[in-house]
Structure formats: structure tokens, C-alpha cells
PDB file of N, CA and C in Angstrom:
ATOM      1  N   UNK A   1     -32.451  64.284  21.624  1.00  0.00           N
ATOM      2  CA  UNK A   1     -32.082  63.733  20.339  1.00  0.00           C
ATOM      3  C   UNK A   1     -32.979  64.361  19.274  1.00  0.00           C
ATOM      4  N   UNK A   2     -32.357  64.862  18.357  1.00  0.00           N
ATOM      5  CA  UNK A   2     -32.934  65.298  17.299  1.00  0.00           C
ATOM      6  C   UNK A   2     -33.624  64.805  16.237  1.00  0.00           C
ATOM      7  N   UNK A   3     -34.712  64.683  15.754  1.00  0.00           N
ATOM      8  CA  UNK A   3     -35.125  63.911  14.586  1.00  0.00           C
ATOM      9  C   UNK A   3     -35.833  62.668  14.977  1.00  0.00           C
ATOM     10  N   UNK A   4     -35.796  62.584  16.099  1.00  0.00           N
ATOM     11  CA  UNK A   4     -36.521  61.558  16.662  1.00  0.00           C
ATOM     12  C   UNK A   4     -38.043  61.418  16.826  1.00  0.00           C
ATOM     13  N   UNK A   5     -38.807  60.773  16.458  1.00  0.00           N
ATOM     14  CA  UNK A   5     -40.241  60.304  16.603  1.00  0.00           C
ATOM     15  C   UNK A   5     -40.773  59.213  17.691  1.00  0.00           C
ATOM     16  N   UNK A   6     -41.488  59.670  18.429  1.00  0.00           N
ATOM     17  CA  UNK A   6     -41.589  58.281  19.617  1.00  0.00           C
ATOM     18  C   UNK A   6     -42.854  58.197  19.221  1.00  0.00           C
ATOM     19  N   UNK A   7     -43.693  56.982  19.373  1.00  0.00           N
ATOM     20  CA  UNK A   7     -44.981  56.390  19.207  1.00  0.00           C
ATOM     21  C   UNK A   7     -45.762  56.980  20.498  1.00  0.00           C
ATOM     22  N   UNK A   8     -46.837  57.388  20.637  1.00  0.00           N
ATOM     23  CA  UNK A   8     -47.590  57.742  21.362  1.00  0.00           C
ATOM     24  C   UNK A   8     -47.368  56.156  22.324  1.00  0.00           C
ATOM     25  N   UNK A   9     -47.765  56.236  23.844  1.00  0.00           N
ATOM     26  CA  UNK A   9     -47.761  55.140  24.595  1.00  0.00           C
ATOM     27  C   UNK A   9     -49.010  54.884  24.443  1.00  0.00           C
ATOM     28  N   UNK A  10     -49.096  53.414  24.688  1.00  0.00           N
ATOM     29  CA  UNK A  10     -50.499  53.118  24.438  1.00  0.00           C
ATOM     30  C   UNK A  10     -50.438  51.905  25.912  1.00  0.00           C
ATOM     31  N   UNK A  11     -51.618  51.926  26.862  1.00  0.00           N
ATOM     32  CA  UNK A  11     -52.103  51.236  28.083  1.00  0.00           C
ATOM     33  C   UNK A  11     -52.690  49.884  27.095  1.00  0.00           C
ATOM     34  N   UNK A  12     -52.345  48.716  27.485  1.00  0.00           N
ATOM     35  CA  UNK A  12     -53.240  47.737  26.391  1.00  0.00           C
ATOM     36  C   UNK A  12     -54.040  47.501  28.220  1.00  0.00           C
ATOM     37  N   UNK A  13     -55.370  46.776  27.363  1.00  0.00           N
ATOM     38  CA  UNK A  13     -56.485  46.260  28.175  1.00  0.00           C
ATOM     39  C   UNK A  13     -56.164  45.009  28.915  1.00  0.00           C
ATOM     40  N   UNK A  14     -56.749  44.931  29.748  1.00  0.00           N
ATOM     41  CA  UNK A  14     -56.804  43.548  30.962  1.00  0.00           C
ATOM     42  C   UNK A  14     -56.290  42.351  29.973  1.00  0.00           C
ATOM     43  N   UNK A  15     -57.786  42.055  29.180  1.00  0.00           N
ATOM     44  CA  UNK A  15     -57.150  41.061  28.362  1.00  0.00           C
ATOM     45  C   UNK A  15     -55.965  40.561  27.297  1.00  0.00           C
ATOM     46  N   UNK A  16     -55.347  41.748  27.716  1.00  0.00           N
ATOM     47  CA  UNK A  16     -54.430  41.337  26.464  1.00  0.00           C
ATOM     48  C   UNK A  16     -53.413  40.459  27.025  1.00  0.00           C
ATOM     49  N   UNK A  17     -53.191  40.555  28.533  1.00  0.00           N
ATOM     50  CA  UNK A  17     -52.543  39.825  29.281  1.00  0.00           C
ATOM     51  C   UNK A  17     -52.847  38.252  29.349  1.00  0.00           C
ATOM     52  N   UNK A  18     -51.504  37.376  29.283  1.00  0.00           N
ATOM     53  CA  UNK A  18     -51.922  35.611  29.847  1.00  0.00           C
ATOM     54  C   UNK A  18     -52.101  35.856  31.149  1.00  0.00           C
ATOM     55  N   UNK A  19     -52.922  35.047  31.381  1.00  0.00           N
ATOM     56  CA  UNK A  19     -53.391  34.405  32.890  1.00  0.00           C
ATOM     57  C   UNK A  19     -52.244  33.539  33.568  1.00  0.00           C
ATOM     58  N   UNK A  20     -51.515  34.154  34.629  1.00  0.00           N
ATOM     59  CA  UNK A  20     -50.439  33.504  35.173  1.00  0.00           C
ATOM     60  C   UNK A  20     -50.439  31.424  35.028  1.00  0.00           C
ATOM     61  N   UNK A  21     -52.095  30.946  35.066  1.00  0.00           N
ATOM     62  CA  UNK A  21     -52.228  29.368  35.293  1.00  0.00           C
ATOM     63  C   UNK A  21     -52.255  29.434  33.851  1.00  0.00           C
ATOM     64  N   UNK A  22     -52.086  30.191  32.970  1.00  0.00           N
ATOM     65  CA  UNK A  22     -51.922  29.491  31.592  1.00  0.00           C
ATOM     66  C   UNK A  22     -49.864  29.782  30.950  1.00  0.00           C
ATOM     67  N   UNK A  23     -49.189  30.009  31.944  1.00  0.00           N
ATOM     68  CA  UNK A  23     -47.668  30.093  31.757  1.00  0.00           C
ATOM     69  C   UNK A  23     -46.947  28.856  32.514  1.00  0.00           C
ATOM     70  N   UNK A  24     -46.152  28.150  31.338  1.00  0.00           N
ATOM     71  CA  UNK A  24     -45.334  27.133  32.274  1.00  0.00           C
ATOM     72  C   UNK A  24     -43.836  27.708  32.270  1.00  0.00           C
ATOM     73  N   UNK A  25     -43.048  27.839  33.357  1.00  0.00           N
ATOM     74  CA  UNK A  25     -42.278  28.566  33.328  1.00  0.00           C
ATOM     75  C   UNK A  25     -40.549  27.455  33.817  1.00  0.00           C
ATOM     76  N   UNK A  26     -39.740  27.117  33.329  1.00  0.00           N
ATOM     77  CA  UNK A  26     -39.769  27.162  32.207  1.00  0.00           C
ATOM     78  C   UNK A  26     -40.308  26.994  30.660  1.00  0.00           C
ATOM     79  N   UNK A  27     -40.379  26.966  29.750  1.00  0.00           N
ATOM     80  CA  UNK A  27     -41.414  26.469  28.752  1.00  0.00           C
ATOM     81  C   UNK A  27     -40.254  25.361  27.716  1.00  0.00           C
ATOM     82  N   UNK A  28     -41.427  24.340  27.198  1.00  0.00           N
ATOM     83  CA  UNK A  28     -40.646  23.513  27.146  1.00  0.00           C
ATOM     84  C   UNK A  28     -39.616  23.144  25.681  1.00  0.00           C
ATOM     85  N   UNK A  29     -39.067  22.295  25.575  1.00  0.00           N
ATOM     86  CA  UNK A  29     -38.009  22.578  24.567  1.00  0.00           C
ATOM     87  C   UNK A  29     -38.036  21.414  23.629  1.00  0.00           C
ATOM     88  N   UNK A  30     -39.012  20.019  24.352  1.00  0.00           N
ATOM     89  CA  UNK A  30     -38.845  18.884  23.634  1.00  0.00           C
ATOM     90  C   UNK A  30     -40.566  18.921  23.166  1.00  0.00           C
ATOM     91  N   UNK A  31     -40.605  18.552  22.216  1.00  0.00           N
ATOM     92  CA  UNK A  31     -42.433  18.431  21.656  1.00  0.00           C
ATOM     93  C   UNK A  31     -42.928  16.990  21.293  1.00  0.00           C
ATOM     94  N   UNK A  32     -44.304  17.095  21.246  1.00  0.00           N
ATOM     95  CA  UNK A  32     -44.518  15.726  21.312  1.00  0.00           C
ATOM     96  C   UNK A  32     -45.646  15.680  19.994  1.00  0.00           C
ATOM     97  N   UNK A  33     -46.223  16.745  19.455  1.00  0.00           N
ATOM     98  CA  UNK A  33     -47.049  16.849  18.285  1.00  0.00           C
ATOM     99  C   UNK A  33     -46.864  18.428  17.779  1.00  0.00           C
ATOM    100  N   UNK A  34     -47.406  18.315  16.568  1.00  0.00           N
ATOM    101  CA  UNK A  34     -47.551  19.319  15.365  1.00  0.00           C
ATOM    102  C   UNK A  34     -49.022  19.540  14.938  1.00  0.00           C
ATOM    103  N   UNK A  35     -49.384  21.060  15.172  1.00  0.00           N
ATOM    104  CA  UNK A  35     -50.288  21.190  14.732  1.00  0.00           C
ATOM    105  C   UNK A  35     -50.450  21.292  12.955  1.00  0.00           C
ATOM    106  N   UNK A  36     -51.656  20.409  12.325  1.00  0.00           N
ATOM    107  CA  UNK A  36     -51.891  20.377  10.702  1.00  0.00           C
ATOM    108  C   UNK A  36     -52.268  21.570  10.323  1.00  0.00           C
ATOM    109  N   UNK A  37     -53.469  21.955  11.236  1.00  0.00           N
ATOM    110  CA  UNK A  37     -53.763  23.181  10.650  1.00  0.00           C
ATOM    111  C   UNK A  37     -54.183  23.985  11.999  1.00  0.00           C
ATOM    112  N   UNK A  38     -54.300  25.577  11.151  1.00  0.00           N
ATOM    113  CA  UNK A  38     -54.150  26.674  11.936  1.00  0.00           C
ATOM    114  C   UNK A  38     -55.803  26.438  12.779  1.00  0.00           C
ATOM    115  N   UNK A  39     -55.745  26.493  14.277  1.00  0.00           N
ATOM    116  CA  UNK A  39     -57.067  26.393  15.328  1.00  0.00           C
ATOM    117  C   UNK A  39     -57.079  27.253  16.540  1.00  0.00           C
ATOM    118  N   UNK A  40     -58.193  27.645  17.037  1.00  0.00           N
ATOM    119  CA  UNK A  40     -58.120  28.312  17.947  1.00  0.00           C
ATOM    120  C   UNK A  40     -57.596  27.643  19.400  1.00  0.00           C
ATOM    121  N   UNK A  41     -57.437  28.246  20.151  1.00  0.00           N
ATOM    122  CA  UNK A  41     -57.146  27.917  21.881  1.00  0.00           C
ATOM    123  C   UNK A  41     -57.961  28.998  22.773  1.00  0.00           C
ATOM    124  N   UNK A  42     -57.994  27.768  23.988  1.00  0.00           N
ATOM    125  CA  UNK A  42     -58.827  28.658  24.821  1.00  0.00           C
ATOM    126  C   UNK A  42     -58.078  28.381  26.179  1.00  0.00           C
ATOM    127  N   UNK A  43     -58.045  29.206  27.269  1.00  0.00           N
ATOM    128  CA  UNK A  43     -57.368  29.386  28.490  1.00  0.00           C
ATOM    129  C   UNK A  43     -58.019  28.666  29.464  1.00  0.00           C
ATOM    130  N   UNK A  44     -59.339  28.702  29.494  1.00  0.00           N
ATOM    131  CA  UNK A  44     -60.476  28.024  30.890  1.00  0.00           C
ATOM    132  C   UNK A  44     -60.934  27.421  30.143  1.00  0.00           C
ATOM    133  N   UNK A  45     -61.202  26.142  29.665  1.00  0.00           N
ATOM    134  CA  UNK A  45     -61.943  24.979  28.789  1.00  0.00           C
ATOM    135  C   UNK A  45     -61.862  25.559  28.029  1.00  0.00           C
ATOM    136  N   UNK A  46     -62.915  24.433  27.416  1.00  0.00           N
ATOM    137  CA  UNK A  46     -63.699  24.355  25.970  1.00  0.00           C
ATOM    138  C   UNK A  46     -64.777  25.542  25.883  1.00  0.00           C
ATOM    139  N   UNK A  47     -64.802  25.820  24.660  1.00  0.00           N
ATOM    140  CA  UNK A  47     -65.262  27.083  24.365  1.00  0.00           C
ATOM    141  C   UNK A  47     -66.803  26.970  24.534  1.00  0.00           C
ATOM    142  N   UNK A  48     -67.393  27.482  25.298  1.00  0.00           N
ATOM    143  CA  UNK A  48     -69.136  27.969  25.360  1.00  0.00           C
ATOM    144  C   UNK A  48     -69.356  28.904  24.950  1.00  0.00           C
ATOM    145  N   UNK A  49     -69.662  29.227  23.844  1.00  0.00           N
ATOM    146  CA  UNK A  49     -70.289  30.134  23.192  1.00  0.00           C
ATOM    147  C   UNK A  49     -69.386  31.652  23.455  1.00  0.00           C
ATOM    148  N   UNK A  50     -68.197  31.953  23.136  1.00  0.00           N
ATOM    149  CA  UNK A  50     -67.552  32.742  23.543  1.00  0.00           C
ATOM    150  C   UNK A  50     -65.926  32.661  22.266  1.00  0.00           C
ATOM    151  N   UNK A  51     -65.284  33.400  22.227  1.00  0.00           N
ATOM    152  CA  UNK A  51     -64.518  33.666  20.685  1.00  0.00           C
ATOM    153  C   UNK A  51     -63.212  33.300  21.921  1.00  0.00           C
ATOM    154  N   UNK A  52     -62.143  32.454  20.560  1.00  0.00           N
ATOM    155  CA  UNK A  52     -61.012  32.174  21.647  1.00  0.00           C
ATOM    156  C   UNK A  52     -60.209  33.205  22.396  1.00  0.00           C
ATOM    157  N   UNK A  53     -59.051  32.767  23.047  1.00  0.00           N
ATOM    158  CA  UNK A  53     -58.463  33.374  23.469  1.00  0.00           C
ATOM    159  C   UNK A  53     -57.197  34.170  22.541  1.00  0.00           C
ATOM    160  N   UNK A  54     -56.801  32.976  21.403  1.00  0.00           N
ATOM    161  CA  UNK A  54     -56.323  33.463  20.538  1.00  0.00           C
ATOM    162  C   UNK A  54     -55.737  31.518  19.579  1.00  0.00           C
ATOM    163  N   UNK A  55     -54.818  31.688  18.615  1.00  0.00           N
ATOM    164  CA  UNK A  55     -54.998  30.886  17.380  1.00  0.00           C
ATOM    165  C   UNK A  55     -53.838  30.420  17.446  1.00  0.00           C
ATOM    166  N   UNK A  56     -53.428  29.463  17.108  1.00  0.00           N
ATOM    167  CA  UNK A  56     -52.479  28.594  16.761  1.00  0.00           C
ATOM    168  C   UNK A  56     -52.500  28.346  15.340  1.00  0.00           C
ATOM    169  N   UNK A  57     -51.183  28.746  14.797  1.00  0.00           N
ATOM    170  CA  UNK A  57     -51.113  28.494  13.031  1.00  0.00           C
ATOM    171  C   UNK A  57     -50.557  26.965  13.107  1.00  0.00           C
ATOM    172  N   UNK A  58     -50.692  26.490  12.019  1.00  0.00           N
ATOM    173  CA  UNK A  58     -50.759  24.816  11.611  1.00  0.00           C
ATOM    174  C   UNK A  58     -49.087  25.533  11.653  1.00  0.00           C
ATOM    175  N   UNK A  59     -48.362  24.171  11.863  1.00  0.00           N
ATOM    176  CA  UNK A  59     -47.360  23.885  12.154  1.00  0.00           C
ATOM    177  C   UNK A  59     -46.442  23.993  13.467  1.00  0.00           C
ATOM    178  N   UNK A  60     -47.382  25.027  14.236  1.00  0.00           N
ATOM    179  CA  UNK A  60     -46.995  24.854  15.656  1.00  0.00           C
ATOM    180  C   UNK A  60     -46.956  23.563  16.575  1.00  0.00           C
ATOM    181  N   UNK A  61     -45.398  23.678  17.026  1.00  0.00           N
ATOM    182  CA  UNK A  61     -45.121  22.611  17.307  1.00  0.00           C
ATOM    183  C   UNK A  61     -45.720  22.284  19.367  1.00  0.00           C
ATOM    184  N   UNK A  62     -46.137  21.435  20.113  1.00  0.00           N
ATOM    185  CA  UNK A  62     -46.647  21.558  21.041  1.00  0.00           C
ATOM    186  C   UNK A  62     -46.091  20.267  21.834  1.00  0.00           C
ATOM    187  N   UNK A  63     -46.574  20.638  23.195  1.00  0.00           N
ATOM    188  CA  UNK A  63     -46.490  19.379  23.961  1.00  0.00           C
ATOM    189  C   UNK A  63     -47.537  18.629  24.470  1.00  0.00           C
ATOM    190  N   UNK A  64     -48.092  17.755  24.135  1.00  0.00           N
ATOM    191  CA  UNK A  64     -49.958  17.102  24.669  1.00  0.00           C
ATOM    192  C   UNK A  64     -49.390  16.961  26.126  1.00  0.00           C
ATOM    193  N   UNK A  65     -50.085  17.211  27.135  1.00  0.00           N
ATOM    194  CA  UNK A  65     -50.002  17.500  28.386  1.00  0.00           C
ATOM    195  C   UNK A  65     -50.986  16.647  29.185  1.00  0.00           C
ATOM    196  N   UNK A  66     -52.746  16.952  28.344  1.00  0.00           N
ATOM    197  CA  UNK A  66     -53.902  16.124  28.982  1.00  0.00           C
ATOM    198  C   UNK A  66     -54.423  16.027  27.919  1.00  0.00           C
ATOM    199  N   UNK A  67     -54.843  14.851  27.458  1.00  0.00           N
ATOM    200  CA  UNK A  67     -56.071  14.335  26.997  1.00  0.00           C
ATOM    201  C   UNK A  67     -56.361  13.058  27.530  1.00  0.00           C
ATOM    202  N   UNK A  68     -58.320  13.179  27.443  1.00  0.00           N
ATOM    203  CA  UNK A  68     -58.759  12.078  28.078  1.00  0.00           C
ATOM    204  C   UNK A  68     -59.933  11.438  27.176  1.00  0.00           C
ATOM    205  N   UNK A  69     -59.524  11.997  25.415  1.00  0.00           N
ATOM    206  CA  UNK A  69     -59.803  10.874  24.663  1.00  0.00           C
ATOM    207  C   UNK A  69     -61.200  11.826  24.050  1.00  0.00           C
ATOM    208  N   UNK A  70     -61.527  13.295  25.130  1.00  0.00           N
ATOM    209  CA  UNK A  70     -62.630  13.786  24.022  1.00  0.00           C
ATOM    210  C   UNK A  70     -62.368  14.747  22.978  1.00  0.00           C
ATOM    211  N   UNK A  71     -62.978  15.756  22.528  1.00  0.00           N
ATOM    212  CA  UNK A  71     -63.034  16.495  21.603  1.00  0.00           C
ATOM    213  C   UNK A  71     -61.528  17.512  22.043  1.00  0.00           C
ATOM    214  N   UNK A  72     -61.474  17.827  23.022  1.00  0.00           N
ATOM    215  CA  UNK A  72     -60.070  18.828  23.605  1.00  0.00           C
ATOM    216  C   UNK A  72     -59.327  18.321  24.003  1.00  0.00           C
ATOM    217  N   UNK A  73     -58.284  18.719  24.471  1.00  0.00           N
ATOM    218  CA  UNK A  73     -56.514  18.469  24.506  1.00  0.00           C
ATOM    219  C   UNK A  73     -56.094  19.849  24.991  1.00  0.00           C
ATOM    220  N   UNK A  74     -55.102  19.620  26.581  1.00  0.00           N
ATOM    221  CA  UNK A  74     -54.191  20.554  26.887  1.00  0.00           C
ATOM    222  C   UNK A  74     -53.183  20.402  26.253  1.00  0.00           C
ATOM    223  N   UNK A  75     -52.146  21.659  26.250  1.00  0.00           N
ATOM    224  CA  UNK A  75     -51.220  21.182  25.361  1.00  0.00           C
ATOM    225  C   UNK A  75     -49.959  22.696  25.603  1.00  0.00           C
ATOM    226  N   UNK A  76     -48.663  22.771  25.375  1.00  0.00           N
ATOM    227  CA  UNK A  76     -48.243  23.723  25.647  1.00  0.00           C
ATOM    228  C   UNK A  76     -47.474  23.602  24.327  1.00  0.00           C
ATOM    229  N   UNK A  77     -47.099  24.879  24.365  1.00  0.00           N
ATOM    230  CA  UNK A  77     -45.909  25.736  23.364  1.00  0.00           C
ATOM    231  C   UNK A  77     -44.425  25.958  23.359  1.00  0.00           C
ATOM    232  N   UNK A  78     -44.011  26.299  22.347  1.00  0.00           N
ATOM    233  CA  UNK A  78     -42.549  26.566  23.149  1.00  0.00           C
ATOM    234  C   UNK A  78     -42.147  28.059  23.732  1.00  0.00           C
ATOM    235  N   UNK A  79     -43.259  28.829  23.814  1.00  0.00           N
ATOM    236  CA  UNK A  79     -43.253  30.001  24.624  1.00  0.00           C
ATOM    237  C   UNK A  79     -43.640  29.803  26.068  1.00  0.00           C
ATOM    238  N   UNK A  80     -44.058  28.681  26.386  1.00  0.00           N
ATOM    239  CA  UNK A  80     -44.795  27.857  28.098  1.00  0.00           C
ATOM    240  C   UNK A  80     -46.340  28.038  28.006  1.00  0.00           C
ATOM    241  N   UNK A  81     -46.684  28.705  26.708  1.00  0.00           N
ATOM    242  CA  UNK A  81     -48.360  28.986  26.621  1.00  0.00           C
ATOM    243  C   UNK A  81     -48.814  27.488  26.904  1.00  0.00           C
ATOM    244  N   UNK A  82     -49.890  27.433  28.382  1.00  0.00           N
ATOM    245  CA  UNK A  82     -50.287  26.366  28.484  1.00  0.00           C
ATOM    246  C   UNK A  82     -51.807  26.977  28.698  1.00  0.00           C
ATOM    247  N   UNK A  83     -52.805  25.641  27.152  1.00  0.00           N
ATOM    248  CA  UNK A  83     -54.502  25.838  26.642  1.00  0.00           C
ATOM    249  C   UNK A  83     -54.742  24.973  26.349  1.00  0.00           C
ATOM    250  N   UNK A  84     -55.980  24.925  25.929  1.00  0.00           N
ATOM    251  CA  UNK A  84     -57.345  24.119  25.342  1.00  0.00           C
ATOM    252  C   UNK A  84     -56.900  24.266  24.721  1.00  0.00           C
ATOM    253  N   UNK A  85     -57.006  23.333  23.227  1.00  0.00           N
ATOM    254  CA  UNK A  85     -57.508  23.270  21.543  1.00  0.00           C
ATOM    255  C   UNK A  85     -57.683  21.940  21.380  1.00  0.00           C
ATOM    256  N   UNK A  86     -58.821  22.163  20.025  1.00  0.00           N
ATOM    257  CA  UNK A  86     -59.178  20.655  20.324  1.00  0.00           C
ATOM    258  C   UNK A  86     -57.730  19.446  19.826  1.00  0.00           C
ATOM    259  N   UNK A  87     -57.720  18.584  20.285  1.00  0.00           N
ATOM    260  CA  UNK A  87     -57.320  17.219  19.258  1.00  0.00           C
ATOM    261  C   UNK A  87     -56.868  16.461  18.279  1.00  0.00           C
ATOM    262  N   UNK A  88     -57.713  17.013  17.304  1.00  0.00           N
ATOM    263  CA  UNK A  88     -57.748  16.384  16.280  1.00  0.00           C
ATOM    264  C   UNK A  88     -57.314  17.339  15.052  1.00  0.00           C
ATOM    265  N   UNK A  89     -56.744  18.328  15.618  1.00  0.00           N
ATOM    266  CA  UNK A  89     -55.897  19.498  14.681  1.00  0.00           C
ATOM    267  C   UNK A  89     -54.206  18.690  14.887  1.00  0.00           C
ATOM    268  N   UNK A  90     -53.824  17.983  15.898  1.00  0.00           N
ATOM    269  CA  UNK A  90     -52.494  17.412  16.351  1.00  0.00           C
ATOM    270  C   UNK A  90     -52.260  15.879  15.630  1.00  0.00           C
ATOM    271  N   UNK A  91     -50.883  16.601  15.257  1.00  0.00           N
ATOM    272  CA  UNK A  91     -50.424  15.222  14.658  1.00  0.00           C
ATOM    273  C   UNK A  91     -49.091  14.972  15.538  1.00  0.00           C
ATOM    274  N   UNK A  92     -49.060  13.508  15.634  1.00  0.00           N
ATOM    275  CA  UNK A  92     -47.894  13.335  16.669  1.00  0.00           C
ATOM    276  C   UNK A  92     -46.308  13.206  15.962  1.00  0.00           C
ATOM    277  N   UNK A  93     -45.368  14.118  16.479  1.00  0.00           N
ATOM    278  CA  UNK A  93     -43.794  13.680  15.601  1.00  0.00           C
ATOM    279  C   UNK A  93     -43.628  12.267  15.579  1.00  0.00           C
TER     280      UNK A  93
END
């Protein structure tokens, strides 16, 4: 094909990948809270001194999965992303 431009391939790194125990497969379709504002998530707990895994913008809608009343909350997406974030970023529909 003529005129055509392809992007160099690019290998992404280990991490760029989810961790199979953080995919719920199917992912789910009914939600149970809304995030207010935009917060990080983390894959293996609560964060120790270490930068998240990646961010949740405020208005993402989620499913609370576990909480047991402290600072964090499991919680999934409607992509099956199942993480940490804290709590008190969730407002319930």
C-alpha cells in the first residue's frame, strides 16, 4: 500500500499489564457508588510508601465489593478493574 505510514512497534513494560487477581471477568454492569473526586488505586493494598497503580477520575462509577469500615475500600469498575482506593472519595447512588 502506498502512502502508508506505520508507527514504529513499541514492546510496553511488565507493568503496564493488570495483574490477572485484579480482573473480574465478567465485569460488572450494575454499580453501587460514584466516585466525587478524581483518586488514586492500588492493586495489592493500601499504599506504603510507593506511587499508585493508576487513578480514577471523579465520576467513575464503581461497585464497593469490601469494606470493613477503615480508611480503604475494594471496589470494581465497569471494565472488571478490581483495587484499593480509599472510601471516602465514594458516594453511594
Amino acid at each position: 500500500m502506498e502512502n502508508m505510514i506505520r508507527p514504529e512497534a513499541v514492546v510496553l513494560a511488565d507493568n503496564a499489564l493488570i495483574p490477572p487477581a485484579n480482573l473480574i471477568s465478567p465485569p460488572p454492569n450494575q454499580f453501587t457508588h460514584e466516585l466525587t473526586v478524581g483518586q488514586p488505586y492500588y492493586y495489592a493494598g493500601a499504599p506504603q510508601d510507593r506511587p499508585p497503580d493508576g487513578t480514577f477520575a471523579a465520576g467513575t462509577k464503581v461497585v464497593l465489593l469490601v469494606y470493613n469500615g477503615g480508611r480503604y475500600c475494594r471496589v470494581a469498575d465497569r471494565q472488571g478493574l478490581y483495587v484499593e482506593t480509599e472510601y471516602r472519595g465514594l458516594q453511594q447512588l
